[in-house]
C-alpha atoms as a PDB file:
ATOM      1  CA  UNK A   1      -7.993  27.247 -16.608  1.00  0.00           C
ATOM      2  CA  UNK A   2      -5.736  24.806 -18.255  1.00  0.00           C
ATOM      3  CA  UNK A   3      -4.888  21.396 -16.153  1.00  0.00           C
ATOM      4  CA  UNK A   4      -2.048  19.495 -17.016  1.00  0.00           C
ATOM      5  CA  UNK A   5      -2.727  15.918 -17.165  1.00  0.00           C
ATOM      6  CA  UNK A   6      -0.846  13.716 -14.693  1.00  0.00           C
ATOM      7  CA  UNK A   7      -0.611   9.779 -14.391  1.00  0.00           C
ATOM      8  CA  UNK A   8      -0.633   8.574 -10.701  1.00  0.00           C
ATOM      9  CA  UNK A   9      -0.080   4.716 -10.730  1.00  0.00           C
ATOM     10  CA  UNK A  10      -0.995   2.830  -7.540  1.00  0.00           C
ATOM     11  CA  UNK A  11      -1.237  -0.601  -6.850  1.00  0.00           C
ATOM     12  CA  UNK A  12      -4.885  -1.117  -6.678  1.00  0.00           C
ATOM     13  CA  UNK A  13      -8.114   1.559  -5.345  1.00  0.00           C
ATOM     14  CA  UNK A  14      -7.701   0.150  -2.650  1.00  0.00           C
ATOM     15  CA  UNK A  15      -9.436   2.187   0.980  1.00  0.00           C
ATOM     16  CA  UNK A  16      -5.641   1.772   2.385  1.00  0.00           C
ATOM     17  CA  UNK A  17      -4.992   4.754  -0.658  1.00  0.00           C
ATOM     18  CA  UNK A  18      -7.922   6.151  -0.314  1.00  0.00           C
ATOM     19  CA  UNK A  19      -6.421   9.456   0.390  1.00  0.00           C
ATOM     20  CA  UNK A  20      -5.414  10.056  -2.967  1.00  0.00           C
ATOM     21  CA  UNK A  21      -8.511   8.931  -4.368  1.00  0.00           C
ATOM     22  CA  UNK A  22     -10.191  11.331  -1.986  1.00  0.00           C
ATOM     23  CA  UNK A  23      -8.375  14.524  -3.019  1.00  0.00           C
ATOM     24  CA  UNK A  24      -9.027  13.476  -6.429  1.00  0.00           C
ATOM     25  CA  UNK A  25     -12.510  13.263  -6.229  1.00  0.00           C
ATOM     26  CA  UNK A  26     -12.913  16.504  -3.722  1.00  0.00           C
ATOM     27  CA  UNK A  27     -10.743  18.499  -6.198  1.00  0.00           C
ATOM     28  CA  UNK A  28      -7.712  18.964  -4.614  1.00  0.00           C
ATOM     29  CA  UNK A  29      -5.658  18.387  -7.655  1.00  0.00           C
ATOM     30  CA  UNK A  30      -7.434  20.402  -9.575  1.00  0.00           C
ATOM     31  CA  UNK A  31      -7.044  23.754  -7.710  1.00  0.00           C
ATOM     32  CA  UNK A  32      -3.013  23.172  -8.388  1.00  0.00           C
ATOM     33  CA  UNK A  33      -4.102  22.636 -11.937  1.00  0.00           C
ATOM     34  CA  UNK A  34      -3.811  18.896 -12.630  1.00  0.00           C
ATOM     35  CA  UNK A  35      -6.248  16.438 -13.890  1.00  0.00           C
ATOM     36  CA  UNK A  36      -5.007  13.506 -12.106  1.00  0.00           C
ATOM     37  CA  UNK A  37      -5.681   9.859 -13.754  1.00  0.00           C
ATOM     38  CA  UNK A  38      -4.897   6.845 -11.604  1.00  0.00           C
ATOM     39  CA  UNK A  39      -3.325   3.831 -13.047  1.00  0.00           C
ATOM     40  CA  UNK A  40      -4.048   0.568 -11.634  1.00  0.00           C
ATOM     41  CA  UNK A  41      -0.601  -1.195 -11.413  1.00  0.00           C
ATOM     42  CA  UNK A  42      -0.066  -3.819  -9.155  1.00  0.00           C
ATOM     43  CA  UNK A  43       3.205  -4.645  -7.132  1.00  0.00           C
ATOM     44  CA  UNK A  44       6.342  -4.086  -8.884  1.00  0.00           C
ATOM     45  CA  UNK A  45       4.625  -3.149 -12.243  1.00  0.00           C
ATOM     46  CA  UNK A  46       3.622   0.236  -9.943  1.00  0.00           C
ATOM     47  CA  UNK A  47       6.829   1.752  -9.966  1.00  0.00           C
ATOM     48  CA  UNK A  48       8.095   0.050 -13.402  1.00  0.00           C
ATOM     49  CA  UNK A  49       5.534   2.141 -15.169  1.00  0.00           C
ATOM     50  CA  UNK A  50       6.904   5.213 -13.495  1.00  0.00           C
ATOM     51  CA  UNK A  51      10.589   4.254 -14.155  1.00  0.00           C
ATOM     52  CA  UNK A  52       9.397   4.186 -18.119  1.00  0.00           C
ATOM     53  CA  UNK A  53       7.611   6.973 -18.346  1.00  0.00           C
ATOM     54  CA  UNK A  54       4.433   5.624 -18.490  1.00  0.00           C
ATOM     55  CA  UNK A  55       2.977   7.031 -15.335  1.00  0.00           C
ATOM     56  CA  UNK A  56       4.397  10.607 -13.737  1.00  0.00           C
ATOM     57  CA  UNK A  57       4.017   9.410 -10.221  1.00  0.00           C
ATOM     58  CA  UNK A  58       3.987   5.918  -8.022  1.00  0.00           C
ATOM     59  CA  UNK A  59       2.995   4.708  -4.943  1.00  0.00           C
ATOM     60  CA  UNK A  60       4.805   1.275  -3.943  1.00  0.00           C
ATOM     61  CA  UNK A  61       7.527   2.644  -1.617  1.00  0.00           C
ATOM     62  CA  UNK A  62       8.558  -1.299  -1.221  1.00  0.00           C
ATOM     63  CA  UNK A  63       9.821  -1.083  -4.838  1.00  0.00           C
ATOM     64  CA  UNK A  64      12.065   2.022  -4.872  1.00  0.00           C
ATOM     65  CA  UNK A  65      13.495   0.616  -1.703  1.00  0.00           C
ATOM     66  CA  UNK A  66      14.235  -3.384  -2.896  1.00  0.00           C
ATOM     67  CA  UNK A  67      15.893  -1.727  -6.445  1.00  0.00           C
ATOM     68  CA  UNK A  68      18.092   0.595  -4.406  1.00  0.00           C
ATOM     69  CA  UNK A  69      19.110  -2.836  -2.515  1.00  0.00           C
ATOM     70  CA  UNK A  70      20.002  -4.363  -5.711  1.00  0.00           C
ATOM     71  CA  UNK A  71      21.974  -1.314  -8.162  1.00  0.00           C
ATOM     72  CA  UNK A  72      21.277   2.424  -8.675  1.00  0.00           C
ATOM     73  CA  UNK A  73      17.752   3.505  -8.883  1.00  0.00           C
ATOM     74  CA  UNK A  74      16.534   6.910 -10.413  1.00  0.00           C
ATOM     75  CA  UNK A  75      13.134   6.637  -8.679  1.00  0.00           C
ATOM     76  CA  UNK A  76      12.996   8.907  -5.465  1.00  0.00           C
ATOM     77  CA  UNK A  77      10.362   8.643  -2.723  1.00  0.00           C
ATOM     78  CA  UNK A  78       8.936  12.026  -1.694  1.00  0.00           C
ATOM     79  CA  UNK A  79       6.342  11.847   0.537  1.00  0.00           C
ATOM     80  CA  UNK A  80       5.089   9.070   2.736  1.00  0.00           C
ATOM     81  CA  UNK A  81       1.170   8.808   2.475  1.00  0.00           C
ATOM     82  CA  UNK A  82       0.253   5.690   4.386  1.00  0.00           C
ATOM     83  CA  UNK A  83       2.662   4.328   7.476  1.00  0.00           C
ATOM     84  CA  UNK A  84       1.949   0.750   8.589  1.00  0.00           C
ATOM     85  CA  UNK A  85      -0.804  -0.396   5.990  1.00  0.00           C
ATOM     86  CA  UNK A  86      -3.201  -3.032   7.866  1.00  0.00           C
ATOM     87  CA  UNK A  87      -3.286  -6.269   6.213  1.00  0.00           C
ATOM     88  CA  UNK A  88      -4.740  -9.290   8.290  1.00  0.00           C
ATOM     89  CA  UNK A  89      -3.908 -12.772   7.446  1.00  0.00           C
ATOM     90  CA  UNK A  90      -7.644 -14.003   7.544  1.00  0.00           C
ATOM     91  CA  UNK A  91      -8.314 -17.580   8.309  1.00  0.00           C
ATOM     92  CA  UNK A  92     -11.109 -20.194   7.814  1.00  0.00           C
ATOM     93  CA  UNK A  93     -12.651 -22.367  10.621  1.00  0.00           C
ATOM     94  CA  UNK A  94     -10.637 -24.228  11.846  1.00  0.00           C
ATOM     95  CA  UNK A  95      -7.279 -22.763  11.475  1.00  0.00           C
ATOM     96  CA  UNK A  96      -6.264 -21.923  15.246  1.00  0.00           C
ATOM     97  CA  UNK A  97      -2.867 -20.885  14.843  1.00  0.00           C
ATOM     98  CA  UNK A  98       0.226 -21.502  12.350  1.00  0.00           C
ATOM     99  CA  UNK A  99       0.767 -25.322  12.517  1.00  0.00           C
ATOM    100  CA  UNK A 100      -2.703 -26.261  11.363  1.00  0.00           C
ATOM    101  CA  UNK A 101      -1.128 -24.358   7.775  1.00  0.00           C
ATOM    102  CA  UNK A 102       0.149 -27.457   7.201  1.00  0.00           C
ATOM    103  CA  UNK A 103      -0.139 -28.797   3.583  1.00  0.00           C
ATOM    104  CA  UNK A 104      -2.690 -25.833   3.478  1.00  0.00           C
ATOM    105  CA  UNK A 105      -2.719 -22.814   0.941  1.00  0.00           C
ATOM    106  CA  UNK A 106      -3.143 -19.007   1.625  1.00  0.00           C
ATOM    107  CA  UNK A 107      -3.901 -16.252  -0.479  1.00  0.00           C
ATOM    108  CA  UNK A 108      -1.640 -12.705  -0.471  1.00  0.00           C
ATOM    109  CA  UNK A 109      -0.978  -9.700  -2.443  1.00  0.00           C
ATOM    110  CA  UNK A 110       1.357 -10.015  -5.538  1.00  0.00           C
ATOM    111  CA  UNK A 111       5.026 -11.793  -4.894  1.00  0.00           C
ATOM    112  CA  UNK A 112       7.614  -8.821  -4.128  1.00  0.00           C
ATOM    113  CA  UNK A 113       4.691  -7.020  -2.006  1.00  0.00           C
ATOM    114  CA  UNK A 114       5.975  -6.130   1.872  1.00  0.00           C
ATOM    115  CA  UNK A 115       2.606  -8.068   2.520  1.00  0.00           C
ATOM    116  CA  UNK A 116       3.776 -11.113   0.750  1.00  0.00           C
ATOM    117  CA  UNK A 117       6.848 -11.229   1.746  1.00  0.00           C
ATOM    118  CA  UNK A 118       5.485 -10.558   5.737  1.00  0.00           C
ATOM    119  CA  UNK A 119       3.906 -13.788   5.307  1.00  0.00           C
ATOM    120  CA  UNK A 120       6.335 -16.072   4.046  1.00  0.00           C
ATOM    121  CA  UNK A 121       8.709 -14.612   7.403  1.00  0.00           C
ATOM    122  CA  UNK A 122       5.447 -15.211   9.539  1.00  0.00           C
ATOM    123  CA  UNK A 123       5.353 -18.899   8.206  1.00  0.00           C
ATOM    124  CA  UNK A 124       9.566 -19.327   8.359  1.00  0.00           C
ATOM    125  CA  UNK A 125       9.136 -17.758  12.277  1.00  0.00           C
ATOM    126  CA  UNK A 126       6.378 -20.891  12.946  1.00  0.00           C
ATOM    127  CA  UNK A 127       8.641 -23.512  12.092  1.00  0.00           C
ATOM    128  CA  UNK A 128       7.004 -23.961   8.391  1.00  0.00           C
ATOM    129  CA  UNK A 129       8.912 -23.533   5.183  1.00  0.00           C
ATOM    130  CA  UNK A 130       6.773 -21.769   2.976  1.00  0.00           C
ATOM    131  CA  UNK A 131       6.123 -23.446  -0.863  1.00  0.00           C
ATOM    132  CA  UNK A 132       6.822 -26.634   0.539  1.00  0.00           C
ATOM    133  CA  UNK A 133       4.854 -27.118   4.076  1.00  0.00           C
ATOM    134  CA  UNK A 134       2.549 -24.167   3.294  1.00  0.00           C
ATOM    135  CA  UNK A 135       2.019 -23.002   0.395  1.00  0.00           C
ATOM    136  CA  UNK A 136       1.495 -19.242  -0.781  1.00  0.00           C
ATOM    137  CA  UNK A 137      -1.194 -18.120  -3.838  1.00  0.00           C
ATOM    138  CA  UNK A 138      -0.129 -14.614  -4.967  1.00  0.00           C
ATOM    139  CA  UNK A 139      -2.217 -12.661  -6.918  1.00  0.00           C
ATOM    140  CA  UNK A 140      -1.538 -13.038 -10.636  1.00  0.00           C
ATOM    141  CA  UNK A 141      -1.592 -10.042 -12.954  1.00  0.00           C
ATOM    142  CA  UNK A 142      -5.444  -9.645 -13.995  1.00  0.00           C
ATOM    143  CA  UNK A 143      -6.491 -11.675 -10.955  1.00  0.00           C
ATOM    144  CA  UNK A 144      -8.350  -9.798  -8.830  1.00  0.00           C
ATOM    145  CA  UNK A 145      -9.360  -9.482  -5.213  1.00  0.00           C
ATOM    146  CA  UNK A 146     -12.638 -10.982  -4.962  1.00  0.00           C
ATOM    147  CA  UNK A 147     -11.578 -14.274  -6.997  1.00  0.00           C
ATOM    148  CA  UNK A 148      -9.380 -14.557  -3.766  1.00  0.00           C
ATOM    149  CA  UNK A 149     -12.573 -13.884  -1.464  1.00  0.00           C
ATOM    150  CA  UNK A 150     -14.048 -16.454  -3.309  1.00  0.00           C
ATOM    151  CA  UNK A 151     -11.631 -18.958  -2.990  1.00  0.00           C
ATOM    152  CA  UNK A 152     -11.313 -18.565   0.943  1.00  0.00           C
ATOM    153  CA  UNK A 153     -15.150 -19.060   1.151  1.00  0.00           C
ATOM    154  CA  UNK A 154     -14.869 -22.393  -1.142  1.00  0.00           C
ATOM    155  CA  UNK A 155     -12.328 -23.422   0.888  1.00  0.00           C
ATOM    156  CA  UNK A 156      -9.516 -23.336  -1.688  1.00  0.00           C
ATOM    157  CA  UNK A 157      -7.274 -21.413   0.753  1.00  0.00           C
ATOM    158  CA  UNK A 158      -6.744 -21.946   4.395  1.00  0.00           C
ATOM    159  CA  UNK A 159      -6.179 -17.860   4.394  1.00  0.00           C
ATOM    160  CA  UNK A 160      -5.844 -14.553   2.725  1.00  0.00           C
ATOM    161  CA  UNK A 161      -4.078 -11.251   3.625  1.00  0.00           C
ATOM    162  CA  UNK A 162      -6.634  -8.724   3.266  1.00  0.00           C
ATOM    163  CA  UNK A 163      -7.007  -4.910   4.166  1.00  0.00           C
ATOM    164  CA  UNK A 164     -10.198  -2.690   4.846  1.00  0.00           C
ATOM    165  CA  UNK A 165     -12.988  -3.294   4.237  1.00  0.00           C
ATOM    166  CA  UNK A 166     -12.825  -6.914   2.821  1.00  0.00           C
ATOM    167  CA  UNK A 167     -10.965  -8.015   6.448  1.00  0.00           C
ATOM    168  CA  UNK A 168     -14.266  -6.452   8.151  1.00  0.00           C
ATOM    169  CA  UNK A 169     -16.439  -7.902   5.825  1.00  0.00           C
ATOM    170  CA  UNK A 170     -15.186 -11.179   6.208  1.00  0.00           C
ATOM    171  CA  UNK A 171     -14.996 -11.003   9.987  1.00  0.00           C
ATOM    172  CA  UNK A 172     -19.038 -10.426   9.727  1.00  0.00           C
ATOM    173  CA  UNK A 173     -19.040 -13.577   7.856  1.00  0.00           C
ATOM    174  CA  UNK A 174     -17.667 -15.755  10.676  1.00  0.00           C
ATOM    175  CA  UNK A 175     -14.254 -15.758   9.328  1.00  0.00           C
ATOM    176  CA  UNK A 176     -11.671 -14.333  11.653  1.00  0.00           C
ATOM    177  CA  UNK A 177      -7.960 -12.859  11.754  1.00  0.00           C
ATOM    178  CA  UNK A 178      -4.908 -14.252  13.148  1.00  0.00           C
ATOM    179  CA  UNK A 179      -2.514 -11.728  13.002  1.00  0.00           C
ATOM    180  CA  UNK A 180      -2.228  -7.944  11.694  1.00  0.00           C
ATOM    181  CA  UNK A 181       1.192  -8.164   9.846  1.00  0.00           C
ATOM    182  CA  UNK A 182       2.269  -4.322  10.219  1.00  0.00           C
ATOM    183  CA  UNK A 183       1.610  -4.856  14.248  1.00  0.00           C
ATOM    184  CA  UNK A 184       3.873  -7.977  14.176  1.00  0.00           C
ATOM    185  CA  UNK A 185       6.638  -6.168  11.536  1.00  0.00           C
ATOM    186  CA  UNK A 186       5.850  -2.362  13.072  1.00  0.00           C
ATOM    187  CA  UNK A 187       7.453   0.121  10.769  1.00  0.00           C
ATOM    188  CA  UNK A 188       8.631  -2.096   7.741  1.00  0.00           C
ATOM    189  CA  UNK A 189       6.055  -0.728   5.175  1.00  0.00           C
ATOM    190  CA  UNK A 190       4.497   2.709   3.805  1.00  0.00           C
ATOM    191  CA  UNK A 191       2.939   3.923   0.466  1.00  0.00           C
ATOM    192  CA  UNK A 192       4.049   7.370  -0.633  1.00  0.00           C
ATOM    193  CA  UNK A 193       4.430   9.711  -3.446  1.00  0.00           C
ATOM    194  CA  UNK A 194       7.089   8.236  -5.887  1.00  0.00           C
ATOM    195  CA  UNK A 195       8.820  10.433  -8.996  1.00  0.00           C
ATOM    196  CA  UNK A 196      11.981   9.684 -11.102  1.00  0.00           C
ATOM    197  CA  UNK A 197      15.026  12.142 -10.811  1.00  0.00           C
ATOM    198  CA  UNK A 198      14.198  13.524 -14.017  1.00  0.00           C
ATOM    199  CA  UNK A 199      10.732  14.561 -12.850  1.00  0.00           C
ATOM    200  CA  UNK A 200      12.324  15.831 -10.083  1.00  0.00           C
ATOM    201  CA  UNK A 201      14.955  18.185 -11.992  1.00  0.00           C
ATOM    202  CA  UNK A 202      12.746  19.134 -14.961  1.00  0.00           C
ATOM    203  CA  UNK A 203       9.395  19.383 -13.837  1.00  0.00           C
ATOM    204  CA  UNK A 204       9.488  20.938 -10.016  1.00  0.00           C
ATOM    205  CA  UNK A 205       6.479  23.140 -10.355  1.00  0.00           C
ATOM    206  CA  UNK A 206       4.398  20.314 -11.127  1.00  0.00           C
ATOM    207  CA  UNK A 207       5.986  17.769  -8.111  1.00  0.00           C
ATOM    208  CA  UNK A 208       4.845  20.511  -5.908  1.00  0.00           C
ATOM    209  CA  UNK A 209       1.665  20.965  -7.067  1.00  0.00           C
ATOM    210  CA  UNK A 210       1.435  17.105  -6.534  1.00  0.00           C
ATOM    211  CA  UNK A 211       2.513  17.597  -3.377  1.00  0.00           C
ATOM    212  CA  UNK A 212       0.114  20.555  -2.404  1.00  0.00           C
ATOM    213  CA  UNK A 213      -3.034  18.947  -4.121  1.00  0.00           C
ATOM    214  CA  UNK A 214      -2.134  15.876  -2.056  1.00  0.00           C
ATOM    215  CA  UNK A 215      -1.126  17.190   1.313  1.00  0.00           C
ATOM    216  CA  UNK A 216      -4.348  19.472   1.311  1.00  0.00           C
ATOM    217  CA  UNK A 217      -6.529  16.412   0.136  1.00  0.00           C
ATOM    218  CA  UNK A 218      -5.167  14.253   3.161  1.00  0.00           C
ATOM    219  CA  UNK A 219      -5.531  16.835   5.902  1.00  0.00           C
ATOM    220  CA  UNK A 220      -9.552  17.687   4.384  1.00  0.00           C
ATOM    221  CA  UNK A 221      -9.806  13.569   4.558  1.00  0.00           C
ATOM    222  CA  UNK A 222      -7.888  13.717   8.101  1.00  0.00           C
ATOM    223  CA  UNK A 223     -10.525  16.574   9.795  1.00  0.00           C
ATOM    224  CA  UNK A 224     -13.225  16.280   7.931  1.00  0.00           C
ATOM    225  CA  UNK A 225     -14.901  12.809   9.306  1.00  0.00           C
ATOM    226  CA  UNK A 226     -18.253  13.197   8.026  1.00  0.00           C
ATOM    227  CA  UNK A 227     -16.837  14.284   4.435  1.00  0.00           C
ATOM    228  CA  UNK A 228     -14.537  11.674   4.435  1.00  0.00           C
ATOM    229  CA  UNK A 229     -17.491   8.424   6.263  1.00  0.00           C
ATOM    230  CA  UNK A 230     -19.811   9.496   3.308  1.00  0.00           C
ATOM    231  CA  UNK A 231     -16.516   9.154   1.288  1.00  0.00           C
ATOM    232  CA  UNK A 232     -15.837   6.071   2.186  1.00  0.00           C
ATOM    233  CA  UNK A 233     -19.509   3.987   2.482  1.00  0.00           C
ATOM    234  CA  UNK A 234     -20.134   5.639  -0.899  1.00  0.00           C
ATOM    235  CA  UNK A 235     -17.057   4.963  -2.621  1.00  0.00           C
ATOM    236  CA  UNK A 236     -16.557   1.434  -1.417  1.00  0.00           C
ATOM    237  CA  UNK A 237     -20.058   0.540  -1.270  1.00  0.00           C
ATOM    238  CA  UNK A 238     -19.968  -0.155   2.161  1.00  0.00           C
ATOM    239  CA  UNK A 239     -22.848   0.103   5.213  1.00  0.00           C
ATOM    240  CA  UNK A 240     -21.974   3.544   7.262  1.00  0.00           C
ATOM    241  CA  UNK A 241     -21.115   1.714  10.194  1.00  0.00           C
ATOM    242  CA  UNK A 242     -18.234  -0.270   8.624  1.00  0.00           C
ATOM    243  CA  UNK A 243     -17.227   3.202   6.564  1.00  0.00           C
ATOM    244  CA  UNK A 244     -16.931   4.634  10.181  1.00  0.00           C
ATOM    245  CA  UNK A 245     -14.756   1.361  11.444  1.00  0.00           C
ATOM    246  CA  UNK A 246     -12.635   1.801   8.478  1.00  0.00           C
ATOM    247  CA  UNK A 247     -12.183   5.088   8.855  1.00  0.00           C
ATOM    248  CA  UNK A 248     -11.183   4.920  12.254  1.00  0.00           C
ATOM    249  CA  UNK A 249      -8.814   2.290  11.474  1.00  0.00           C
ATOM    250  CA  UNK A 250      -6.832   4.191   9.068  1.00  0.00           C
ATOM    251  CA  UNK A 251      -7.176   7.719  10.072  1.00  0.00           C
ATOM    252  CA  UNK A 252      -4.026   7.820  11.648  1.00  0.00           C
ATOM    253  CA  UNK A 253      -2.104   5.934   9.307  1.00  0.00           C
ATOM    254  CA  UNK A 254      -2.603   8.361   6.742  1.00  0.00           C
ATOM    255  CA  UNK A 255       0.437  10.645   5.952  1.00  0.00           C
ATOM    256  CA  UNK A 256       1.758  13.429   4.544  1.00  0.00           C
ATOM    257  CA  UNK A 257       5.662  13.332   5.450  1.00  0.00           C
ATOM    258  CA  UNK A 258       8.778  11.391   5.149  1.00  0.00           C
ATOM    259  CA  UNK A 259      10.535  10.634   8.360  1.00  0.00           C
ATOM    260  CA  UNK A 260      13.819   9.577   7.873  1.00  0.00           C
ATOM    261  CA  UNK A 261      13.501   6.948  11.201  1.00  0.00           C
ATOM    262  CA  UNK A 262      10.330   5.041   9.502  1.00  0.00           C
ATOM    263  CA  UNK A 263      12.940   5.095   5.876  1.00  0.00           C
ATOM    264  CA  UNK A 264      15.380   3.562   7.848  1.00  0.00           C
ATOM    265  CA  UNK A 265      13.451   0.776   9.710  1.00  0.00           C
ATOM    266  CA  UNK A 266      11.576   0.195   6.122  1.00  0.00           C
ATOM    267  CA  UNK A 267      14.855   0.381   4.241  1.00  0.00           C
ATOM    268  CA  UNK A 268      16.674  -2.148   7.377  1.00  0.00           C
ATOM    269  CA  UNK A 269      13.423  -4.596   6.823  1.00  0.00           C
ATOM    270  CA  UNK A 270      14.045  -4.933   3.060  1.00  0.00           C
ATOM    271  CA  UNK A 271      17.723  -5.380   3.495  1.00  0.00           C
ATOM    272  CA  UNK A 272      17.152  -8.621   6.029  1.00  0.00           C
ATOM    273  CA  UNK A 273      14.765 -10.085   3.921  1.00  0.00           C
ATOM    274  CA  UNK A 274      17.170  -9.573   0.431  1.00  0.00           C
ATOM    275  CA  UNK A 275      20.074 -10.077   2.493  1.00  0.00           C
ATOM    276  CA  UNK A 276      21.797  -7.273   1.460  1.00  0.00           C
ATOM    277  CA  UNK A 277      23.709  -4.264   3.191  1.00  0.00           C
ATOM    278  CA  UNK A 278      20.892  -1.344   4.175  1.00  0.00           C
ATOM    279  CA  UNK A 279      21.938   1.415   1.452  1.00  0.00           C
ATOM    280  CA  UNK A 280      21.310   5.676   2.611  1.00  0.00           C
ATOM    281  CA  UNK A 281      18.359   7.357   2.557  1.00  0.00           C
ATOM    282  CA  UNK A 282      19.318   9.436  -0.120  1.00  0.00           C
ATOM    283  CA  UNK A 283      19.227   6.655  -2.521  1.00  0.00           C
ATOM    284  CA  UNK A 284      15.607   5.987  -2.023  1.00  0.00           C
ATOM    285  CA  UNK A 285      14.006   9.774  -0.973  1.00  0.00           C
ATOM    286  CA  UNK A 286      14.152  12.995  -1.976  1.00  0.00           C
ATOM    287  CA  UNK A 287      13.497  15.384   1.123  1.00  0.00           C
ATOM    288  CA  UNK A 288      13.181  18.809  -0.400  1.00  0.00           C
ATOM    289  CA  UNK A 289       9.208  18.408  -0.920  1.00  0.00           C
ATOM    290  CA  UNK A 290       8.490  17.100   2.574  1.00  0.00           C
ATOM    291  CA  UNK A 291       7.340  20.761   3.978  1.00  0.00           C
ATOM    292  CA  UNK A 292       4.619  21.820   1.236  1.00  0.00           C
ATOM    293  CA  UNK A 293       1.692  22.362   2.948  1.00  0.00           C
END
């Protein structure tokens, strides 16, 4: 059989898209015939390589939604894959709550990212103006996750915003978390399946084979727990205990829709925070692949 090649960028292999990297692996893609690649492209550069052609599908929901905000957008959500990613904002000893930030630095994902943005609203909500009483280290392009670690650990930052596992393995190192950001900004951020119009128009038979490979990869990763724990402690080198805690953390945040209420609440957060009008769902998501199964 011939598989067509496809380019998935996402913002990093990270276990909070692990379902795509599961259905890869498993072959779930390649029963609909495609020979998936993933593209590591973080933040806004995710869905920039998809706008230019460089990748065939995206995964930063956050940046269809802030360029609809600003003009016309030809990128289209299509499916929502991950609803409410966990990122904790991870402290060192001795931070007890927001005001001991102070003149203090913390780590996050790249500027633009929901997480990143969370943070600075977290700081603003404390009575601290971020970049001037606290002040935020985003992840520069080719800067990686662990340099980030490391810093927290020298004591360079005061924080970091980190997701499963490196939150858990942190936590075993006597460092501890002081606030999830998705339970504190509930329904404000989701990865998904992102395509440009074109794609859409000119290429259906291969968004729905996306869609298939993907929706059948997420419900074998979904029901299949001991497939998807071995998954997990193998992929992520990671004890089995913590690939079960992980697991369990994110089993239910794993998707395979788009629900127009979580779009709006995503699409309302984004709008505050740019202070612009909320724009209609239509100009972010494309609806007609939500069913596949």
């Amino acid at each position: 059989m011939t598989h067509e090649k496809v380019r998935l960028a996402i913002m990093a292999p990270s276990l909070n898209l692990g379902n795509y990297l599961f259905g890869i692996e498993r072959g779930f893609f390649l029963r609909e015939a495609l020979d998936v690649e993933v593209m590591i492209r973080p933040g806004l550069r995710n869905t920039e390589a998809v706008a230019r052609g460089e990748a065939d599908f995206g995964a930063a929901n956050e940046c269809v939604i802030q360029t609809a905000l600003q003009g016309p957008t030809d990128l289209r959500i299509i499916l929502q894959v991950l609803k409410d990613p966990v990122h904790d904002l991870i402290v060192a000893q001795g931070i007890e709550s927001f005001e001991h930030f102070r003149g203090q630095r913390i780590a996050t994902p790249v500027a633009g990212s929901t997480p990143e943005i969370q943070t600075r609203i977290l700081l603003q909500e404390h009575g601290l103006l971020p970049d001037r009483d606290v002040f935020l280290a985003p992840r520069a392009p080719g800067e990686k996750m662990a340099d980030h670690v490391r810093g927290l650990e020298a004591g360079a930052y005061a924080g970091l915003v980190a997701a499963p596992p490196i939150l858990f393995l942190l936590e075993n190192k006597g460092f501890r978390s002081l606030i999830e950001l998705s339970s504190h900004f509930p329904g404000a951020a989701s990865h998904g399946l992102v395509a440009t119009t074109a794609t859409i128009a000119n290429r259906r038979p291969l968004v729905e084979a996306m869609v298939r490979g993907y929706v059948r990869g997420v419900t074998a990763l979904k029901t299949d727990r001991e497939a998807a724990v071995e998954f997990i402690a193998r992929r992520f080198k990671l004890e089995p205990p913590l690939a079960v805690r992980c697991y369990d953390v994110l089993k239910d945040l794993w998707s395979a829709d788009l629900s127009p209420d979580f779009l709006r609440s995503e699409i309302a957060f984004h709008a505050r925070t740019l202070g612009r009008n909320p724009v209609e769902i239509e100009r972010v998501a494309d609806s007609q692949f939500a069913a596949i199964r």
